[in-house]
PDB file of N, CA and C in Angstrom:
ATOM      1  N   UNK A   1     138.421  -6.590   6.388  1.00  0.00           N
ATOM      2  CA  UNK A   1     137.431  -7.069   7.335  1.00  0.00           C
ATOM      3  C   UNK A   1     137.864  -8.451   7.834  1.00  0.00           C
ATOM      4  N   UNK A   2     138.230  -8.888   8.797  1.00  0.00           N
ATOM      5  CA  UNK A   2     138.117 -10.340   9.519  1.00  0.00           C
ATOM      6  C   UNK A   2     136.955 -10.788   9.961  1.00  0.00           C
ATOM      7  N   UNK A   3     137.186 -11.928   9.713  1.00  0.00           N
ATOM      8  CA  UNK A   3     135.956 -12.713   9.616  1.00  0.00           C
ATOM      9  C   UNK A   3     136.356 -14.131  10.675  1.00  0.00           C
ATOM     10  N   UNK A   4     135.530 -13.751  11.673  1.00  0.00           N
ATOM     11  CA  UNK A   4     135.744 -14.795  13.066  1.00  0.00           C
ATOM     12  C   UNK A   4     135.730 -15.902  12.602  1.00  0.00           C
ATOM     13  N   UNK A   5     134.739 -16.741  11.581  1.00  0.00           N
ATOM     14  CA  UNK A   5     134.998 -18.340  11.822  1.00  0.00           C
ATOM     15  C   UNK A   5     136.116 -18.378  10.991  1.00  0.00           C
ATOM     16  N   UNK A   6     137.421 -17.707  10.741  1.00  0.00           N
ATOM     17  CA  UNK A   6     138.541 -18.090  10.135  1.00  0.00           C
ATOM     18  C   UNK A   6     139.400 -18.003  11.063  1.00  0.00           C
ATOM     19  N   UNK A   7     139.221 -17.949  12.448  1.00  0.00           N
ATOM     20  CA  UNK A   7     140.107 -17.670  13.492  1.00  0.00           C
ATOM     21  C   UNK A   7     140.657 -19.159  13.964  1.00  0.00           C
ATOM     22  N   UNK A   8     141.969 -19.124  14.261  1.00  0.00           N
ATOM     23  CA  UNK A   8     142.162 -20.662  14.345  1.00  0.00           C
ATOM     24  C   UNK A   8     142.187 -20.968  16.044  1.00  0.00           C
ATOM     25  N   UNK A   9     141.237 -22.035  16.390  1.00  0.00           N
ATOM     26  CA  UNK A   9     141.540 -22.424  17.977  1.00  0.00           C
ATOM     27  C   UNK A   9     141.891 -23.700  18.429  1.00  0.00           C
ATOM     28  N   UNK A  10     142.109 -24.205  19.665  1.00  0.00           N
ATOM     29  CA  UNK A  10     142.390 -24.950  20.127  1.00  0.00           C
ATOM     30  C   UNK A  10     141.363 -26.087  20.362  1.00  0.00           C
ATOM     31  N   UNK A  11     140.909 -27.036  20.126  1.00  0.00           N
ATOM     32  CA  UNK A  11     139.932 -27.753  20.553  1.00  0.00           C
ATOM     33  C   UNK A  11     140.247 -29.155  21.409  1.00  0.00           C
ATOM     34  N   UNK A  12     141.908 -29.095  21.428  1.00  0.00           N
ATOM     35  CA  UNK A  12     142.059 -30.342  22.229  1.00  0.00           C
ATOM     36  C   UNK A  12     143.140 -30.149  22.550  1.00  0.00           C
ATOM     37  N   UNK A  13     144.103 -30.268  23.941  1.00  0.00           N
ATOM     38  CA  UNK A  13     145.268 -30.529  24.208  1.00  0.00           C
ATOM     39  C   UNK A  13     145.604 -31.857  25.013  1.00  0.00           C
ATOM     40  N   UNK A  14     146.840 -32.489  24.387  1.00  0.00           N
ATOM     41  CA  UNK A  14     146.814 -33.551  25.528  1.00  0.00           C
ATOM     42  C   UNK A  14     148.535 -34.081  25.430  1.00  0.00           C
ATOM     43  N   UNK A  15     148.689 -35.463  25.645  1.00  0.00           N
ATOM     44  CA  UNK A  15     150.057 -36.319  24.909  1.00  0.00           C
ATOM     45  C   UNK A  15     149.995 -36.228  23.334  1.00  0.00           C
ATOM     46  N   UNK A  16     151.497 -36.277  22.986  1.00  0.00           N
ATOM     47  CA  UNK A  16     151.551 -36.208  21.342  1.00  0.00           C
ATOM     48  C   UNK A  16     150.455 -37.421  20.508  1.00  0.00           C
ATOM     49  N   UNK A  17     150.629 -38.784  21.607  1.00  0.00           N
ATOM     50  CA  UNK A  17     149.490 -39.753  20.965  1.00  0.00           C
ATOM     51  C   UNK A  17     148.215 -39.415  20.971  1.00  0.00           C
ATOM     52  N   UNK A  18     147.783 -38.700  22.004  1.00  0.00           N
ATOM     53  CA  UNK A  18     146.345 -38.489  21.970  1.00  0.00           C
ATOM     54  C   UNK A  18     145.820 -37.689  20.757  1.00  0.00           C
ATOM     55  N   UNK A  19     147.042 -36.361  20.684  1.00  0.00           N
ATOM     56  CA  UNK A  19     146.790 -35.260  19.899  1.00  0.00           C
ATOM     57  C   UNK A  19     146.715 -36.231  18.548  1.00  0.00           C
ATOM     58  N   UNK A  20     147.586 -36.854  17.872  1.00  0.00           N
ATOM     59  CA  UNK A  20     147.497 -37.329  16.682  1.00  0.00           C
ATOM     60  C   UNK A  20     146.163 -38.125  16.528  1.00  0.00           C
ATOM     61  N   UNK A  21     145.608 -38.626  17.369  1.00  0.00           N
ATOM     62  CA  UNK A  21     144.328 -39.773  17.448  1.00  0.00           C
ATOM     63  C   UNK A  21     143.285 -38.920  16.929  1.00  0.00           C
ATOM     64  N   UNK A  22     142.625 -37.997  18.200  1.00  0.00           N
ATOM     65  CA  UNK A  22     141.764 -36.853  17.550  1.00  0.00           C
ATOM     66  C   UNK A  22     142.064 -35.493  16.429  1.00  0.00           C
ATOM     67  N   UNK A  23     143.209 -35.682  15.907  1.00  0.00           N
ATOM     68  CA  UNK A  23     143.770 -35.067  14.778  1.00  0.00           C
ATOM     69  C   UNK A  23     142.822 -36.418  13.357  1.00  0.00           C
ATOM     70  N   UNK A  24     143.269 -37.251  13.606  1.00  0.00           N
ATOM     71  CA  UNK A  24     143.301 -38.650  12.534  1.00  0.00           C
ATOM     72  C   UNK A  24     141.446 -39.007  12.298  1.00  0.00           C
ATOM     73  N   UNK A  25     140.848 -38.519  13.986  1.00  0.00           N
ATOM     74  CA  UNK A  25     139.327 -38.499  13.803  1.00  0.00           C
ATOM     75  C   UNK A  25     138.988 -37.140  13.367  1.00  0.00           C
ATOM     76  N   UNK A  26     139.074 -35.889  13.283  1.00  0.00           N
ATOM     77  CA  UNK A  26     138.668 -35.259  12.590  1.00  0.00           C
ATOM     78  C   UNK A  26     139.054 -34.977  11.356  1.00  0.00           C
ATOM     79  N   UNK A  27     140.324 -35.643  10.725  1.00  0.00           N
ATOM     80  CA  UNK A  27     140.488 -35.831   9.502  1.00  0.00           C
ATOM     81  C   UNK A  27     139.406 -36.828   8.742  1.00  0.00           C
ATOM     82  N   UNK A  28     139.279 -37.860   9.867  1.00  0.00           N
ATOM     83  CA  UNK A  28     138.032 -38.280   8.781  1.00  0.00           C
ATOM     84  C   UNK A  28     136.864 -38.154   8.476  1.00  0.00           C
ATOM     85  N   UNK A  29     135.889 -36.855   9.624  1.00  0.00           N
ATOM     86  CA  UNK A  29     135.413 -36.421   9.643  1.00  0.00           C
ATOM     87  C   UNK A  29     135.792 -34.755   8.628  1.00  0.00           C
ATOM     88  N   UNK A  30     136.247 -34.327   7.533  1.00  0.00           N
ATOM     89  CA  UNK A  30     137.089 -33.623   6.297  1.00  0.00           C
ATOM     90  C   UNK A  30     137.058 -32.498   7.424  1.00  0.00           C
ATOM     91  N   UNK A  31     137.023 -32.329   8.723  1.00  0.00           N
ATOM     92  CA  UNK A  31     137.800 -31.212   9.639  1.00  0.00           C
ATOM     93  C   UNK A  31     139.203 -30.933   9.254  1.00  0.00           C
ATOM     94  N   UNK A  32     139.581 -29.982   8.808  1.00  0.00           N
ATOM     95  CA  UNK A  32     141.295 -29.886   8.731  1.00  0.00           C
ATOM     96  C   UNK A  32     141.534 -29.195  10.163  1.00  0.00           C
ATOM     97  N   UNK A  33     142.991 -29.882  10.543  1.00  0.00           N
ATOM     98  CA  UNK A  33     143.580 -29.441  11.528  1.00  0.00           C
ATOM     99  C   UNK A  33     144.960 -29.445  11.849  1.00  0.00           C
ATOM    100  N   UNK A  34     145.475 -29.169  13.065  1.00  0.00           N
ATOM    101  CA  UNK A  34     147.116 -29.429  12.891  1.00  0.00           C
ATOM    102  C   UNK A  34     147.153 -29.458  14.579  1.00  0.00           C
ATOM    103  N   UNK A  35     148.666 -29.689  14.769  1.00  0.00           N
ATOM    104  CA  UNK A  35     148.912 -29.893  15.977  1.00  0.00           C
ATOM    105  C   UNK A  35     149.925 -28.893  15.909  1.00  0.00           C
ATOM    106  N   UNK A  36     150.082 -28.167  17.423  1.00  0.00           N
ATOM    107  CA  UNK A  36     150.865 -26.961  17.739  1.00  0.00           C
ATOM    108  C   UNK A  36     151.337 -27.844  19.025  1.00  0.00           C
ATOM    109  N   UNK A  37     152.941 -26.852  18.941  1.00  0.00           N
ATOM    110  CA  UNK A  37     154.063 -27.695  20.148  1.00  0.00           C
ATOM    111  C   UNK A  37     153.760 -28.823  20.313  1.00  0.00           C
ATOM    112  N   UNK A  38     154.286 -29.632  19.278  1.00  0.00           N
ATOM    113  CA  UNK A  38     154.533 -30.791  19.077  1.00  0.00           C
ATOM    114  C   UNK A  38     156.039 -31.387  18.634  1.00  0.00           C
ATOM    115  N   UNK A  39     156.952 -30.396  18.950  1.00  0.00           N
ATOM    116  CA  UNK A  39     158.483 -30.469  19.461  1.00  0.00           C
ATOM    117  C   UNK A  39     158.992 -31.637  20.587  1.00  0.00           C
ATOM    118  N   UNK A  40     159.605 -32.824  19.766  1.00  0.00           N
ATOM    119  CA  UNK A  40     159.881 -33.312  20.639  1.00  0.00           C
ATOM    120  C   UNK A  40     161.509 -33.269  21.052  1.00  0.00           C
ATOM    121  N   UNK A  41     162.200 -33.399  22.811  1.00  0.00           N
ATOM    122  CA  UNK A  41     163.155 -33.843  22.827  1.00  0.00           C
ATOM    123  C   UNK A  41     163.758 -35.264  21.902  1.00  0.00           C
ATOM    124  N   UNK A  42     165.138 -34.789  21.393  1.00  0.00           N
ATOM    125  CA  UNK A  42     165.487 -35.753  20.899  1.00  0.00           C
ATOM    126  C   UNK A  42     165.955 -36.951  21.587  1.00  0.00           C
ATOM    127  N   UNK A  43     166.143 -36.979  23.155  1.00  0.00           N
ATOM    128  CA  UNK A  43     166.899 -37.526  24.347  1.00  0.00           C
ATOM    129  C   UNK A  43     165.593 -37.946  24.968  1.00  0.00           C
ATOM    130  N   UNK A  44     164.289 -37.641  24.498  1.00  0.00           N
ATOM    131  CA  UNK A  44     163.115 -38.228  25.276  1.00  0.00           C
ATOM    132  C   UNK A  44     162.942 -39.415  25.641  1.00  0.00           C
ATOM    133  N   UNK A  45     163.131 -40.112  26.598  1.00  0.00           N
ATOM    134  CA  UNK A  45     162.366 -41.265  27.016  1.00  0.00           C
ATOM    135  C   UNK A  45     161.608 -42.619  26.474  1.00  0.00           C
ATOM    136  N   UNK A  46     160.239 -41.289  27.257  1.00  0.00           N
ATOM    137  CA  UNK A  46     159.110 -41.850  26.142  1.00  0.00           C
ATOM    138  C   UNK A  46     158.544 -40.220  25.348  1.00  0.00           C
ATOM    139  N   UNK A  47     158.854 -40.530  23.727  1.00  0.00           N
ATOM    140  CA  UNK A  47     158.020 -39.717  23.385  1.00  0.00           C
ATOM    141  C   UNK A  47     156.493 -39.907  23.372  1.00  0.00           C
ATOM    142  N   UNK A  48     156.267 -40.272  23.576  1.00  0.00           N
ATOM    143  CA  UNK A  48     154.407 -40.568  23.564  1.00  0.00           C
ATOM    144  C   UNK A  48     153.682 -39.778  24.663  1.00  0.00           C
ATOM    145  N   UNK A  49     154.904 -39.577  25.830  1.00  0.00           N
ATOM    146  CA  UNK A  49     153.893 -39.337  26.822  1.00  0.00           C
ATOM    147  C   UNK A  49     154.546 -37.566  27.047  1.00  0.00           C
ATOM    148  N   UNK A  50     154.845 -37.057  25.628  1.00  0.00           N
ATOM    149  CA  UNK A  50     154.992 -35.588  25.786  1.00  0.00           C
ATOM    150  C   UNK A  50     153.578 -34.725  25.608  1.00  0.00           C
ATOM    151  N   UNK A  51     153.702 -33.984  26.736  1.00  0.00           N
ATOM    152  CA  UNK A  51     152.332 -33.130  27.253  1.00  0.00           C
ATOM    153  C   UNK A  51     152.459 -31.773  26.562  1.00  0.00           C
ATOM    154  N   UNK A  52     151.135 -31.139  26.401  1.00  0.00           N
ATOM    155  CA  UNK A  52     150.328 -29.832  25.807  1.00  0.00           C
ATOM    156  C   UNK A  52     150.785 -29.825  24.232  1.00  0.00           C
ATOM    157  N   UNK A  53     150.289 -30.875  23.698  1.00  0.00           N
ATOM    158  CA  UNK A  53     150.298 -30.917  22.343  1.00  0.00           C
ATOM    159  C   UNK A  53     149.000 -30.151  21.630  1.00  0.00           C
ATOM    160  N   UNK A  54     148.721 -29.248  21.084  1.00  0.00           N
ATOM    161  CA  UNK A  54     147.215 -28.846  21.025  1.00  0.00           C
ATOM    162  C   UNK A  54     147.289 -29.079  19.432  1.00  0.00           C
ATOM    163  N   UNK A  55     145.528 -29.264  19.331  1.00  0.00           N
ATOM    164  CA  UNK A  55     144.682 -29.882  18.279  1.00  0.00           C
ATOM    165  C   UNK A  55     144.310 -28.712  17.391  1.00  0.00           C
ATOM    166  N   UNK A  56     144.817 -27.785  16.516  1.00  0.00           N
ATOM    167  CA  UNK A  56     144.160 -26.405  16.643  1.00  0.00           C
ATOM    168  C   UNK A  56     142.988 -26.653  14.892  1.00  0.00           C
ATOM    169  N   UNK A  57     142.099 -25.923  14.897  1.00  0.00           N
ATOM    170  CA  UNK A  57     140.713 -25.639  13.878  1.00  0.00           C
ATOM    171  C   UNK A  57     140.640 -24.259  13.373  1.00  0.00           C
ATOM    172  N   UNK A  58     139.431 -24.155  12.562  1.00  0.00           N
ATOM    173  CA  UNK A  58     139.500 -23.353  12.246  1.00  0.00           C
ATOM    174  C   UNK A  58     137.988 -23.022  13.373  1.00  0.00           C
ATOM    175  N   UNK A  59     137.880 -22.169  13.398  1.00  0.00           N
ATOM    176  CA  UNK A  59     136.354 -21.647  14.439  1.00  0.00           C
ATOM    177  C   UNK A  59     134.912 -22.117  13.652  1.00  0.00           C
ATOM    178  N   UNK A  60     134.832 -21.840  12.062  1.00  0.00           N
ATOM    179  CA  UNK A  60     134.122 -22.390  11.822  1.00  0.00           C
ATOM    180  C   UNK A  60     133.538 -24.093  12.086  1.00  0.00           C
ATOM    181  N   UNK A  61     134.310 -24.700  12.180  1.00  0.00           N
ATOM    182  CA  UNK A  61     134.426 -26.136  12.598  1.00  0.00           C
ATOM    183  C   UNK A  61     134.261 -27.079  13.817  1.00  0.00           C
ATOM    184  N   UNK A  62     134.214 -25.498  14.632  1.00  0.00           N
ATOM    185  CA  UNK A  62     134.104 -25.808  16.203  1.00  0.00           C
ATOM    186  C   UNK A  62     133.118 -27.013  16.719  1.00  0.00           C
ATOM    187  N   UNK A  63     131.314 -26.592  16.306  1.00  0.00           N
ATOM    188  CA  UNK A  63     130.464 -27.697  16.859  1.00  0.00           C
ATOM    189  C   UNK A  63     130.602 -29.252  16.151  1.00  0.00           C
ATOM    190  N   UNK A  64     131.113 -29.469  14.725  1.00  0.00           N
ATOM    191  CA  UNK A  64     131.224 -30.410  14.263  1.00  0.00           C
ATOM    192  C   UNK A  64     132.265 -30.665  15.187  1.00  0.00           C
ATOM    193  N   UNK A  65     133.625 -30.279  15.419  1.00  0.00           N
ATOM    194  CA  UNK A  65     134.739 -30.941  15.654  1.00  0.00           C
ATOM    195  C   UNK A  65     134.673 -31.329  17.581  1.00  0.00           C
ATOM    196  N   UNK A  66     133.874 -30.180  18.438  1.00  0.00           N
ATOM    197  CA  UNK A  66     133.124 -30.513  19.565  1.00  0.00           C
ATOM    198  C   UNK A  66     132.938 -31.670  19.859  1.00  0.00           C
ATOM    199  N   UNK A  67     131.664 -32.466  18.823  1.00  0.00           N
ATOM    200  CA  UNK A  67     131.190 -33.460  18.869  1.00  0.00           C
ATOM    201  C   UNK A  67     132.233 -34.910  18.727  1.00  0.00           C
ATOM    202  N   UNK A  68     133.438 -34.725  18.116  1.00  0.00           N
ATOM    203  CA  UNK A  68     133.932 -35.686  17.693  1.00  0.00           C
ATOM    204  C   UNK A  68     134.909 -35.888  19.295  1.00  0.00           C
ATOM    205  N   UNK A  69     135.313 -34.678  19.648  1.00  0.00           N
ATOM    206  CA  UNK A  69     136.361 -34.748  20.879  1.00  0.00           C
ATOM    207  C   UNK A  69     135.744 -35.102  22.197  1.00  0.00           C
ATOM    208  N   UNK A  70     134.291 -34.973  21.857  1.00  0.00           N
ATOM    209  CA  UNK A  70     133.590 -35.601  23.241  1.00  0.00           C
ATOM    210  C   UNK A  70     133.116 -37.080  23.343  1.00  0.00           C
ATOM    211  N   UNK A  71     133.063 -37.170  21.500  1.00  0.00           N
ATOM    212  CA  UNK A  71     132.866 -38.790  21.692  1.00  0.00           C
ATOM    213  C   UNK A  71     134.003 -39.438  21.934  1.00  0.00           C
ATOM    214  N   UNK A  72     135.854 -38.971  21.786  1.00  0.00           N
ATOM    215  CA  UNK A  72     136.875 -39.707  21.851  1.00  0.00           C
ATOM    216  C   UNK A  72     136.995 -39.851  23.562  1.00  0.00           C
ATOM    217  N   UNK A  73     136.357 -38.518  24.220  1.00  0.00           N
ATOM    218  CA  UNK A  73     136.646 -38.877  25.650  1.00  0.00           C
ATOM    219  C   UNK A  73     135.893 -39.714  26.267  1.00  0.00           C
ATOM    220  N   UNK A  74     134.447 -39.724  25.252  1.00  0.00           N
ATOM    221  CA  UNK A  74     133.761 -41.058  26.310  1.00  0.00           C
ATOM    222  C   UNK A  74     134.106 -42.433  26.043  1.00  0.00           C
ATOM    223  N   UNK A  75     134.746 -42.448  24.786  1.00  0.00           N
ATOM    224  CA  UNK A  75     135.372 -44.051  24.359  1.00  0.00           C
ATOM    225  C   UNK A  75     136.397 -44.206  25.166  1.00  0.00           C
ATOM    226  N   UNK A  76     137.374 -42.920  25.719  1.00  0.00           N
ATOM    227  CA  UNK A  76     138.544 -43.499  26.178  1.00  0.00           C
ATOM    228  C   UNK A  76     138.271 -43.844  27.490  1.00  0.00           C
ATOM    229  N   UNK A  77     137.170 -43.273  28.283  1.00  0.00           N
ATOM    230  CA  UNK A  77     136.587 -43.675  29.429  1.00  0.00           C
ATOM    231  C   UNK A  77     135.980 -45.285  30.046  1.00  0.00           C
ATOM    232  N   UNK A  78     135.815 -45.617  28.959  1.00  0.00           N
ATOM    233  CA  UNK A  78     135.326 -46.685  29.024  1.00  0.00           C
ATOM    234  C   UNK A  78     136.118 -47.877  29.065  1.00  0.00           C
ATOM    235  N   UNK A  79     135.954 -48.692  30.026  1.00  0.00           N
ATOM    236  CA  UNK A  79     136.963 -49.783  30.631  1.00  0.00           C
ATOM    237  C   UNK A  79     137.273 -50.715  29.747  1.00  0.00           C
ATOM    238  N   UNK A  80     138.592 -51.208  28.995  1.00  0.00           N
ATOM    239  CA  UNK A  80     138.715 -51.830  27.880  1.00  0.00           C
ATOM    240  C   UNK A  80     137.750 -53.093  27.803  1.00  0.00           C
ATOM    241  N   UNK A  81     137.350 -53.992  29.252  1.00  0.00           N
ATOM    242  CA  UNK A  81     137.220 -54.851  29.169  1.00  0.00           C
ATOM    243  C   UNK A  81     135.525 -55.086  29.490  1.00  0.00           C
ATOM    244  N   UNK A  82     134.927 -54.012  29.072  1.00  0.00           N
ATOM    245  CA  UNK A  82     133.437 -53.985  28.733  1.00  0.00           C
ATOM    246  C   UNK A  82     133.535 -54.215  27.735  1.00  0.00           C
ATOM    247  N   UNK A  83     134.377 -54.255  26.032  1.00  0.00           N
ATOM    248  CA  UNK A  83     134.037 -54.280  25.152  1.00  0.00           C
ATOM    249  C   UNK A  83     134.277 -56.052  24.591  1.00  0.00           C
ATOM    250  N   UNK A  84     134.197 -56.431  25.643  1.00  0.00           N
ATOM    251  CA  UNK A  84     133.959 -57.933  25.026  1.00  0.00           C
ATOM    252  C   UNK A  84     132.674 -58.485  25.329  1.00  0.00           C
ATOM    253  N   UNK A  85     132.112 -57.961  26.378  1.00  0.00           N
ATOM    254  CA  UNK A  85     131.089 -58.283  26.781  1.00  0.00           C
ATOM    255  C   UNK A  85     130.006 -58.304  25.691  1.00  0.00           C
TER     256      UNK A  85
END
């Protein structure tokens, strides 16, 4: 029998930095996760700014881990230089 919330998905794709950031926040939130195609050229540039790194979960984890990837996009939204204010 399979059992859906053991299905593993995607909950975030982005740059290898981003992916590790919301990897590092749902680790501390005890979400386990991993990052898929996260292969980098060895001749890269900049590695930081390598694209479709994905965040993958388990399904059970989805609305907890939801919540955490929507709060990283509204922090990153926010103009550095409101936070001195």
């Amino acid at each position: 029998m399979n059992d859906d919330k053991n299905k593993i998905i995607e909950i975030f794709s982005g740059t290898l930095w981003e992916a590790e950031m919301v990897k590092s926040l749902l680790g501390a939130a005890e979400i386990e996760s991993f990052l898929k195609n996260n292969v980098l050229n060895s001749y890269a540039f900049d590695p930081t700014a390598t694209e479709s790194v994905k965040v993958m979960i388990l399904e059970s984890d989805f609305e907890n881990a939801k919540e955490i990837v929507e709060t990283y996009y509204r922090n990153m939204a926010k103009n550095p230089s409101d936070l001195h204010q």
